[in-house]
PDB file of N, CA and C in Angstrom:
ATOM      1  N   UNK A   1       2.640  14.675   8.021  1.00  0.00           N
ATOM      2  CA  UNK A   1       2.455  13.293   8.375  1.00  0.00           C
ATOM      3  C   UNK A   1       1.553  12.638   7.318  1.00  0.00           C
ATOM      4  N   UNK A   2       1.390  11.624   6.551  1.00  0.00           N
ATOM      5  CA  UNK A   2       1.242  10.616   5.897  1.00  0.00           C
ATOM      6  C   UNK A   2      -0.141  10.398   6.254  1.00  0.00           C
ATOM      7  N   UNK A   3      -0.998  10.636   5.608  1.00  0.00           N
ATOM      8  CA  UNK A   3      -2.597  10.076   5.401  1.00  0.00           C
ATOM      9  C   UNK A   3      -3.256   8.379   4.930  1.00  0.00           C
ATOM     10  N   UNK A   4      -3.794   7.998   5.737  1.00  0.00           N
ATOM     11  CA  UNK A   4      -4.187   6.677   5.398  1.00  0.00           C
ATOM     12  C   UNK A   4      -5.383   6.783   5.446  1.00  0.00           C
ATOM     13  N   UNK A   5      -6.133   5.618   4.683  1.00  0.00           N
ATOM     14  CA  UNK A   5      -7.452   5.152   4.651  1.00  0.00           C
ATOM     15  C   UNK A   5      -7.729   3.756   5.179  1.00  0.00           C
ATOM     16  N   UNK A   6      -8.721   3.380   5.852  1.00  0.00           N
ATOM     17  CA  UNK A   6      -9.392   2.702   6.473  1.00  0.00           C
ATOM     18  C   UNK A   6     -10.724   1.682   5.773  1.00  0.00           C
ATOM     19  N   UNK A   7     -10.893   0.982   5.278  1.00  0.00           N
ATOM     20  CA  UNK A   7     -12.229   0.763   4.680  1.00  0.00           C
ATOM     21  C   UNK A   7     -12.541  -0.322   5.936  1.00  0.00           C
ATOM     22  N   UNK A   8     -14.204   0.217   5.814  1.00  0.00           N
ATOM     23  CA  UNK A   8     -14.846  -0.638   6.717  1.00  0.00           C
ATOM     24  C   UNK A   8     -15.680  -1.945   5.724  1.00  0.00           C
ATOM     25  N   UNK A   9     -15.364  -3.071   5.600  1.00  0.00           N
ATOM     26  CA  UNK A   9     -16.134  -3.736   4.201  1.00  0.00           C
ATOM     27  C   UNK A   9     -17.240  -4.028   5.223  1.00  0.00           C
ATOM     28  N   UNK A  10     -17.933  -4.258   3.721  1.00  0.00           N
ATOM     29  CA  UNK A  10     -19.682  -5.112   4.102  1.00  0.00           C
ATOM     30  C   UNK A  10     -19.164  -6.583   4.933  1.00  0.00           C
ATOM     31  N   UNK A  11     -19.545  -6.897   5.843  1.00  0.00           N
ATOM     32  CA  UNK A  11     -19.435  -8.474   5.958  1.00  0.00           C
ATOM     33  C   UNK A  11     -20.503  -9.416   4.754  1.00  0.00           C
ATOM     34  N   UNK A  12     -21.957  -8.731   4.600  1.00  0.00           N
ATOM     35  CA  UNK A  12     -22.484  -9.367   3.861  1.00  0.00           C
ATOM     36  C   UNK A  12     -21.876  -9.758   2.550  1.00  0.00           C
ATOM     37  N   UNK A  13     -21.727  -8.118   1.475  1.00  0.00           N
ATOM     38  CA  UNK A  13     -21.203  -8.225   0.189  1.00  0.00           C
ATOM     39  C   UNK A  13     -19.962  -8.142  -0.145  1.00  0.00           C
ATOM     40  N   UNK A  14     -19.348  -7.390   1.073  1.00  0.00           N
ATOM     41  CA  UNK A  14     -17.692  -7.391   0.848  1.00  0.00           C
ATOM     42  C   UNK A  14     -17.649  -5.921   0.064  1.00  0.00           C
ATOM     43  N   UNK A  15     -18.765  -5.193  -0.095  1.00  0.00           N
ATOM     44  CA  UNK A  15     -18.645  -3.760  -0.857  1.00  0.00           C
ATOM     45  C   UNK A  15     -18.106  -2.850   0.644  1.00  0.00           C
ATOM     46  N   UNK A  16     -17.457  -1.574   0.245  1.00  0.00           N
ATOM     47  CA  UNK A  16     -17.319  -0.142   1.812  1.00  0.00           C
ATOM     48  C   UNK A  16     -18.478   0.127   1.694  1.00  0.00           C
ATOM     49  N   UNK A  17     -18.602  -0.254   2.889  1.00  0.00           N
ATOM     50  CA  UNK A  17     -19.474   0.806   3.878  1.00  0.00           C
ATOM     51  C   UNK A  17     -19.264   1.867   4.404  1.00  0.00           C
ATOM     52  N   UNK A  18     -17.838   2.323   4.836  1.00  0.00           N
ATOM     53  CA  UNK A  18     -17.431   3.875   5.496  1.00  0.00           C
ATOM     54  C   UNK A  18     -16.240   3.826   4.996  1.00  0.00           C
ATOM     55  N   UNK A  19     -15.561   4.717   5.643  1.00  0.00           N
ATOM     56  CA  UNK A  19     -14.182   4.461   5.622  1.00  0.00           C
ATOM     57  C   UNK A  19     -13.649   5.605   6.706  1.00  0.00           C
ATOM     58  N   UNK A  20     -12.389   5.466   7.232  1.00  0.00           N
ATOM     59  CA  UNK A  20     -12.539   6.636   8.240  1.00  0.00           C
ATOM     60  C   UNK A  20     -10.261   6.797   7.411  1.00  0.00           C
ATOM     61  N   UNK A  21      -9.910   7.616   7.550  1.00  0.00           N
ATOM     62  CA  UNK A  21      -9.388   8.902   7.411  1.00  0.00           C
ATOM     63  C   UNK A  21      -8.228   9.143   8.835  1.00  0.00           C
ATOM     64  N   UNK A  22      -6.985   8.437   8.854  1.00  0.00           N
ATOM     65  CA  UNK A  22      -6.655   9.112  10.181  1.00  0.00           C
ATOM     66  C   UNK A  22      -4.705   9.048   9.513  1.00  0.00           C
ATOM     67  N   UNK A  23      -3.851  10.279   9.650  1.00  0.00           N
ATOM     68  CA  UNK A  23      -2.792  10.165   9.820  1.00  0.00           C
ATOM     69  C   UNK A  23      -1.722   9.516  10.854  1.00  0.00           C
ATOM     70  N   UNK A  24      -1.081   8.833  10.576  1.00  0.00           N
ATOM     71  CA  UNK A  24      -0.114   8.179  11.185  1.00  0.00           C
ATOM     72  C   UNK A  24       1.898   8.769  11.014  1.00  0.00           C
ATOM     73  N   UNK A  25       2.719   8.446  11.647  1.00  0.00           N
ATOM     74  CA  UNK A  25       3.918   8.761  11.096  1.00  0.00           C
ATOM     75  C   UNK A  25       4.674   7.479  10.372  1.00  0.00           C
ATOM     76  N   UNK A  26       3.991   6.395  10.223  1.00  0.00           N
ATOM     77  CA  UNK A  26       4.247   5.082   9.481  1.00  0.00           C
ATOM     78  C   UNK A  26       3.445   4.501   9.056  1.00  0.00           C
ATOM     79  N   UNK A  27       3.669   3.329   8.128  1.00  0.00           N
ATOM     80  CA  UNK A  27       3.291   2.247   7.885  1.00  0.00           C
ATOM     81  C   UNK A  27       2.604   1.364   9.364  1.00  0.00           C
ATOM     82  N   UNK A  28       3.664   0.787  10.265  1.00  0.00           N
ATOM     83  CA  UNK A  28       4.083   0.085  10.968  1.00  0.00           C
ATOM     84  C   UNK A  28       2.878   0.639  12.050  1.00  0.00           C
ATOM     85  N   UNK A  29       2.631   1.944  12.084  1.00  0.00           N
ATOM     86  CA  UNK A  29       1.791   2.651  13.862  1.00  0.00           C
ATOM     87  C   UNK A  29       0.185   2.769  12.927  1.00  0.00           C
ATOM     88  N   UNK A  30       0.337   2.975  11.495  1.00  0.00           N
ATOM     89  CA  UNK A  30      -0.751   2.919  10.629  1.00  0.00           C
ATOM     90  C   UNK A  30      -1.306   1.541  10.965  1.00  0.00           C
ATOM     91  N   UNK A  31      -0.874   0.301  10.626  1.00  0.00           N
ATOM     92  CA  UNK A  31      -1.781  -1.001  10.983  1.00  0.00           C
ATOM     93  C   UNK A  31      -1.923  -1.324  12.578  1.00  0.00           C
ATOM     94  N   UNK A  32      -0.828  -0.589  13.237  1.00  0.00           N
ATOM     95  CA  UNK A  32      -1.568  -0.870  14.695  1.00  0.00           C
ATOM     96  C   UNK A  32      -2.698   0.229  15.170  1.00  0.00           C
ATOM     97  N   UNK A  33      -2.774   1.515  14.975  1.00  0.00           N
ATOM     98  CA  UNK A  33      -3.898   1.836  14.639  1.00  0.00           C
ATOM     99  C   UNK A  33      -5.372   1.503  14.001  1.00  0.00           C
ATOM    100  N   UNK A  34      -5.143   0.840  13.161  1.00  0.00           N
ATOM    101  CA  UNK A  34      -5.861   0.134  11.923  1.00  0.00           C
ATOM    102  C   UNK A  34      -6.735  -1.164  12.775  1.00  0.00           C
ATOM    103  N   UNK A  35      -5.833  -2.007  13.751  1.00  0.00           N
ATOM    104  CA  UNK A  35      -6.017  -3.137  14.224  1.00  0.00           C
ATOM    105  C   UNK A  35      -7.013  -2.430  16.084  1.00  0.00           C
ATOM    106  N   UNK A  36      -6.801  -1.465  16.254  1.00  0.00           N
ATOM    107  CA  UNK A  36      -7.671  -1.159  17.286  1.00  0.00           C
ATOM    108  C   UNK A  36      -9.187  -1.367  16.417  1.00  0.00           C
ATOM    109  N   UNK A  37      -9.313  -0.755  15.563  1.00  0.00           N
ATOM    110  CA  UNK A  37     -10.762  -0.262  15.227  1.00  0.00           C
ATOM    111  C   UNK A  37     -11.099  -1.815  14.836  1.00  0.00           C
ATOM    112  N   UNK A  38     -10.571  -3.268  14.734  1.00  0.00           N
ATOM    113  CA  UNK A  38     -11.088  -4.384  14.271  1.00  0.00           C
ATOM    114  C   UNK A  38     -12.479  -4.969  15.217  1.00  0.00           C
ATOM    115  N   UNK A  39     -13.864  -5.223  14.459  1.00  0.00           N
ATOM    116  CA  UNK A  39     -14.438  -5.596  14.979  1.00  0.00           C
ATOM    117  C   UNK A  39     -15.640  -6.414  14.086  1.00  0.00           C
ATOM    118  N   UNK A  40     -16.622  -6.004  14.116  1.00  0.00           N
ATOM    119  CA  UNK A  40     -17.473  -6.742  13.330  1.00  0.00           C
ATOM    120  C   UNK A  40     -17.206  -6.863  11.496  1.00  0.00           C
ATOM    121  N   UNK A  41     -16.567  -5.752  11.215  1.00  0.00           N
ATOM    122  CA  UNK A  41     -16.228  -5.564   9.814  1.00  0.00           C
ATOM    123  C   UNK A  41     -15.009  -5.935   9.649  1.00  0.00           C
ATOM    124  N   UNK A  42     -14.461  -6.505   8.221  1.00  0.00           N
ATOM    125  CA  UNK A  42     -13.370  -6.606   7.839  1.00  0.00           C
ATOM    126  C   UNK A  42     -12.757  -5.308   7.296  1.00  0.00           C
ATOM    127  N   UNK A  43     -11.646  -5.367   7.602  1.00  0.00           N
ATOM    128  CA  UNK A  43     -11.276  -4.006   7.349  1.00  0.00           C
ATOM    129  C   UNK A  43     -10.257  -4.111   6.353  1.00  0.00           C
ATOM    130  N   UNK A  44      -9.645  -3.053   5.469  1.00  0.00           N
ATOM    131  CA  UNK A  44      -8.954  -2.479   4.654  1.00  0.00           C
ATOM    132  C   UNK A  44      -8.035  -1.413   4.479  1.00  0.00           C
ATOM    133  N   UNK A  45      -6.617  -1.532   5.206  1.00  0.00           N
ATOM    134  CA  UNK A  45      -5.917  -0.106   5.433  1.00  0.00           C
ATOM    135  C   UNK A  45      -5.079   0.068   3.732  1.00  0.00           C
ATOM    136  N   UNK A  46      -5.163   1.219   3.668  1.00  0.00           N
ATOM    137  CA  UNK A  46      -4.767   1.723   2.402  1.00  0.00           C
ATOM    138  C   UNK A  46      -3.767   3.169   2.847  1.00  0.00           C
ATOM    139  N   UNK A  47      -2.382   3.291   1.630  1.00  0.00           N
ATOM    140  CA  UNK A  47      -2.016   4.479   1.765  1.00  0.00           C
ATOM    141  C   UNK A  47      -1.868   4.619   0.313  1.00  0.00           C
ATOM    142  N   UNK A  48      -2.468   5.681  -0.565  1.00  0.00           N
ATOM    143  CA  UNK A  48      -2.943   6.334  -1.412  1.00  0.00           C
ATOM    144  C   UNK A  48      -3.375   5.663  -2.304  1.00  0.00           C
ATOM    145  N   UNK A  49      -2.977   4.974  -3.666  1.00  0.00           N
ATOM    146  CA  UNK A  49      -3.220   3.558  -4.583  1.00  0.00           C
ATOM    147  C   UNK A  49      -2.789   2.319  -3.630  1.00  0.00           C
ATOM    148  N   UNK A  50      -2.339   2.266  -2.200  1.00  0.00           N
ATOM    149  CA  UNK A  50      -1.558   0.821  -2.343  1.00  0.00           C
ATOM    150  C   UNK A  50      -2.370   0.518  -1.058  1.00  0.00           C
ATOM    151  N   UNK A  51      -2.965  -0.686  -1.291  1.00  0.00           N
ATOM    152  CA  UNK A  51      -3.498  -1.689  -0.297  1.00  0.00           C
ATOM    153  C   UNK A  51      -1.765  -2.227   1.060  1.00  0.00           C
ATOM    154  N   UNK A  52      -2.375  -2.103   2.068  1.00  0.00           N
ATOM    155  CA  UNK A  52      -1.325  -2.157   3.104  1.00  0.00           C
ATOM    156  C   UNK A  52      -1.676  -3.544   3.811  1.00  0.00           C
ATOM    157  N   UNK A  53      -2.666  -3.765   3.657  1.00  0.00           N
ATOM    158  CA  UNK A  53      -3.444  -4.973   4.759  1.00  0.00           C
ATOM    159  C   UNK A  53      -4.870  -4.928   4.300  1.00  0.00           C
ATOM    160  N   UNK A  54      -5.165  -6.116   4.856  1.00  0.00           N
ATOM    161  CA  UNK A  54      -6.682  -6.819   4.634  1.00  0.00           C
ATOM    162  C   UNK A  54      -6.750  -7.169   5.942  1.00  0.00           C
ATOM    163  N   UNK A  55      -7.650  -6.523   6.911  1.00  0.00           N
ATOM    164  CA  UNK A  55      -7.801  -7.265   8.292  1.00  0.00           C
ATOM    165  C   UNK A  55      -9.170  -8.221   8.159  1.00  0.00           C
ATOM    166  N   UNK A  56      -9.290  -9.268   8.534  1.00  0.00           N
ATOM    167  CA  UNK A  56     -10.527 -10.039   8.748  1.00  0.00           C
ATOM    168  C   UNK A  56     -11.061  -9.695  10.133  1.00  0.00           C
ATOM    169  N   UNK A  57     -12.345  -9.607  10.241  1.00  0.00           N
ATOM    170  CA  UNK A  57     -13.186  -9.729  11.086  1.00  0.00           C
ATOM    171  C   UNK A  57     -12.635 -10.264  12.429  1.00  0.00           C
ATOM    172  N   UNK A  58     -12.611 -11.620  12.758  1.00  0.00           N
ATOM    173  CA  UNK A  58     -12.216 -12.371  13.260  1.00  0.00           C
ATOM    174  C   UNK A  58     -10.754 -12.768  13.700  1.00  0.00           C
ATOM    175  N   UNK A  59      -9.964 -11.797  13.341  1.00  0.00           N
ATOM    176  CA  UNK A  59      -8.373 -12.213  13.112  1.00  0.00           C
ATOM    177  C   UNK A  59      -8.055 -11.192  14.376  1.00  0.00           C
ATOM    178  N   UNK A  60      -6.957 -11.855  15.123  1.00  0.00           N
ATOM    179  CA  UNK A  60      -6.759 -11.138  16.402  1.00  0.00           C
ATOM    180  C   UNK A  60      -5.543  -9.780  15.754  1.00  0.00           C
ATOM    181  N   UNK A  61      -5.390  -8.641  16.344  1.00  0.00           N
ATOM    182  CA  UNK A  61      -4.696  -7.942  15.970  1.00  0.00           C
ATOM    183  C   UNK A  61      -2.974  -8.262  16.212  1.00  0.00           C
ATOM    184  N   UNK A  62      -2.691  -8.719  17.538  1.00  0.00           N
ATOM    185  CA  UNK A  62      -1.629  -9.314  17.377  1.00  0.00           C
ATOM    186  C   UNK A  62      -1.293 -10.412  16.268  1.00  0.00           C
ATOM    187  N   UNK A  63      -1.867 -11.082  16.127  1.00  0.00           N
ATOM    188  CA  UNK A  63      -1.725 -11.856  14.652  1.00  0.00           C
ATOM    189  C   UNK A  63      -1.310 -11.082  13.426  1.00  0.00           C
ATOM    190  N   UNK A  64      -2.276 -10.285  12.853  1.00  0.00           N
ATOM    191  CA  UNK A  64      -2.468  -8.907  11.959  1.00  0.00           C
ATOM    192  C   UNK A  64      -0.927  -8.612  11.927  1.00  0.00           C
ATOM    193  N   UNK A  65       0.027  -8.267  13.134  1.00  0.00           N
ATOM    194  CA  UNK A  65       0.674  -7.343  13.472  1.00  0.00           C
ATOM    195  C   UNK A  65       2.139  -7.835  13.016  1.00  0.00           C
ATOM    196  N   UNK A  66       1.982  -9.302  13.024  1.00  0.00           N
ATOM    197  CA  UNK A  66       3.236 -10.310  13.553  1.00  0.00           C
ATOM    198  C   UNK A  66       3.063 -10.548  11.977  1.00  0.00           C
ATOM    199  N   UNK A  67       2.377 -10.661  11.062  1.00  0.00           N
ATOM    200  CA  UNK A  67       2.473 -11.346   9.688  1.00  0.00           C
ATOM    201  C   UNK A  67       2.822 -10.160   8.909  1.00  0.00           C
ATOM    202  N   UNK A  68       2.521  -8.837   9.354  1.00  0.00           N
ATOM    203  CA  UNK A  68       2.757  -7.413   9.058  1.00  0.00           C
ATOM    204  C   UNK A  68       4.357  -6.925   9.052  1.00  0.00           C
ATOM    205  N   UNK A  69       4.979  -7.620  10.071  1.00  0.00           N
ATOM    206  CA  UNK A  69       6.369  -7.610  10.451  1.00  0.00           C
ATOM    207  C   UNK A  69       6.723  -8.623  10.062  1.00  0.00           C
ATOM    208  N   UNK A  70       6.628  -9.872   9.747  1.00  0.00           N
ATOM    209  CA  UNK A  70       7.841 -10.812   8.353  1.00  0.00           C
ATOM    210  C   UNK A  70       7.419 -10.351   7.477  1.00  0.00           C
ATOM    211  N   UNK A  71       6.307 -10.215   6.627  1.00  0.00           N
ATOM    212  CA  UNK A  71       6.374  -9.660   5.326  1.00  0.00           C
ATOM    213  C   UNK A  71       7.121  -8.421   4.852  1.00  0.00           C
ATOM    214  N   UNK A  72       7.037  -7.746   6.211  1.00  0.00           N
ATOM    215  CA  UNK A  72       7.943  -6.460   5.821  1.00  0.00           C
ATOM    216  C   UNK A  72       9.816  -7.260   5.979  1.00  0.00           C
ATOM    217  N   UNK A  73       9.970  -7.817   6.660  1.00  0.00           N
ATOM    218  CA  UNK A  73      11.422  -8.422   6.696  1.00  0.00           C
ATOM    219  C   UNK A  73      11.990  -8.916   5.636  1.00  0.00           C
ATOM    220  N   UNK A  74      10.744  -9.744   5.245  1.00  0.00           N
ATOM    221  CA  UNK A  74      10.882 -10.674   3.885  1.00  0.00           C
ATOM    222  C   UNK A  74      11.609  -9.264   2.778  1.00  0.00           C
ATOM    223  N   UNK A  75      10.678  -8.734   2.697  1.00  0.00           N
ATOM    224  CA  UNK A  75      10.821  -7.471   1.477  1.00  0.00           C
ATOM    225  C   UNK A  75      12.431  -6.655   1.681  1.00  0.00           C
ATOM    226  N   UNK A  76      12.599  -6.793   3.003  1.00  0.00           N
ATOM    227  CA  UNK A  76      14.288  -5.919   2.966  1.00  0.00           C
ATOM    228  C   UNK A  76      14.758  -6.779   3.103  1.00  0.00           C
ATOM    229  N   UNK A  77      14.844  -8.199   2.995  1.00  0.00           N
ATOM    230  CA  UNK A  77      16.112  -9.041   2.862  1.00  0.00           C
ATOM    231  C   UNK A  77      16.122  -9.151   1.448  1.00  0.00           C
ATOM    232  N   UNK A  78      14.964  -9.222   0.121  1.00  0.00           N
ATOM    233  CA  UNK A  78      15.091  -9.439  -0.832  1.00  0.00           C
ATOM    234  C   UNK A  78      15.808  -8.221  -1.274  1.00  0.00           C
ATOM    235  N   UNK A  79      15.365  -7.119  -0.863  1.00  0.00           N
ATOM    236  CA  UNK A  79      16.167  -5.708  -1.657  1.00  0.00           C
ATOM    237  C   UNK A  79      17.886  -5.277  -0.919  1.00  0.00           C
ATOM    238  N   UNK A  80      17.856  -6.079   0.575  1.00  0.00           N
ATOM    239  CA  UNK A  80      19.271  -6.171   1.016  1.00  0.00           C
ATOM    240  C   UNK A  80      20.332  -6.931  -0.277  1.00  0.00           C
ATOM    241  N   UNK A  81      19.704  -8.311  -0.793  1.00  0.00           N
ATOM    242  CA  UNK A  81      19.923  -8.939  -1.309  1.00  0.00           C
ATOM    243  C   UNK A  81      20.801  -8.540  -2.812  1.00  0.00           C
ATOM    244  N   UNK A  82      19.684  -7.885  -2.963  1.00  0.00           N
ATOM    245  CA  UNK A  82      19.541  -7.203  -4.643  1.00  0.00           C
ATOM    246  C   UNK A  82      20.648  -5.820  -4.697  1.00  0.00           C
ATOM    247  N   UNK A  83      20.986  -5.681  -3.818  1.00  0.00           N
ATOM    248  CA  UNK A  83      22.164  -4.740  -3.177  1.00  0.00           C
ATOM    249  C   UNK A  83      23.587  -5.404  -3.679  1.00  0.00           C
TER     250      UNK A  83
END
């Protein structure tokens, strides 16, 4: 199963502060995972070099979740396309 990273940012400087470490079997169960832990910190899900999401502080996870799913749509209609 597929390893992701988590960054917890500074709210002050915007530098990590932690980061926590948890496998998922997707992308898709990776940011809803990702979107439980949202709270005082902005967060950062990553799978190996590639940034997956930027969660804000303040941003409801259903939100997170719903812009997570057209962007991914967007991306297979362009490569349906390119087909």
């Amino acid at each position: 199963m597929p390893t992701y990273r988590l960054y917890f940012m500074s709210p002050r400087n915007g530098h990590i502060e932690r980061f926590d470490d948890f496998e998922a079997p997707d992308e898709d169960t990776a940011l809803e995972l990702a979107c439980q832990k949202e709270g005082a910190y902005p967060l950062e899900l990553w799978f190996e070099n590639r940034k997956l999401a930027r969660i804000e502080a303040d941003d409801p996870a259903a939100k997170i979740v719903a812009r997570w799913r057209e962007r991914k749509a967007a991306i297979n209609s362009i490569a349906d396309a390119a087909e």
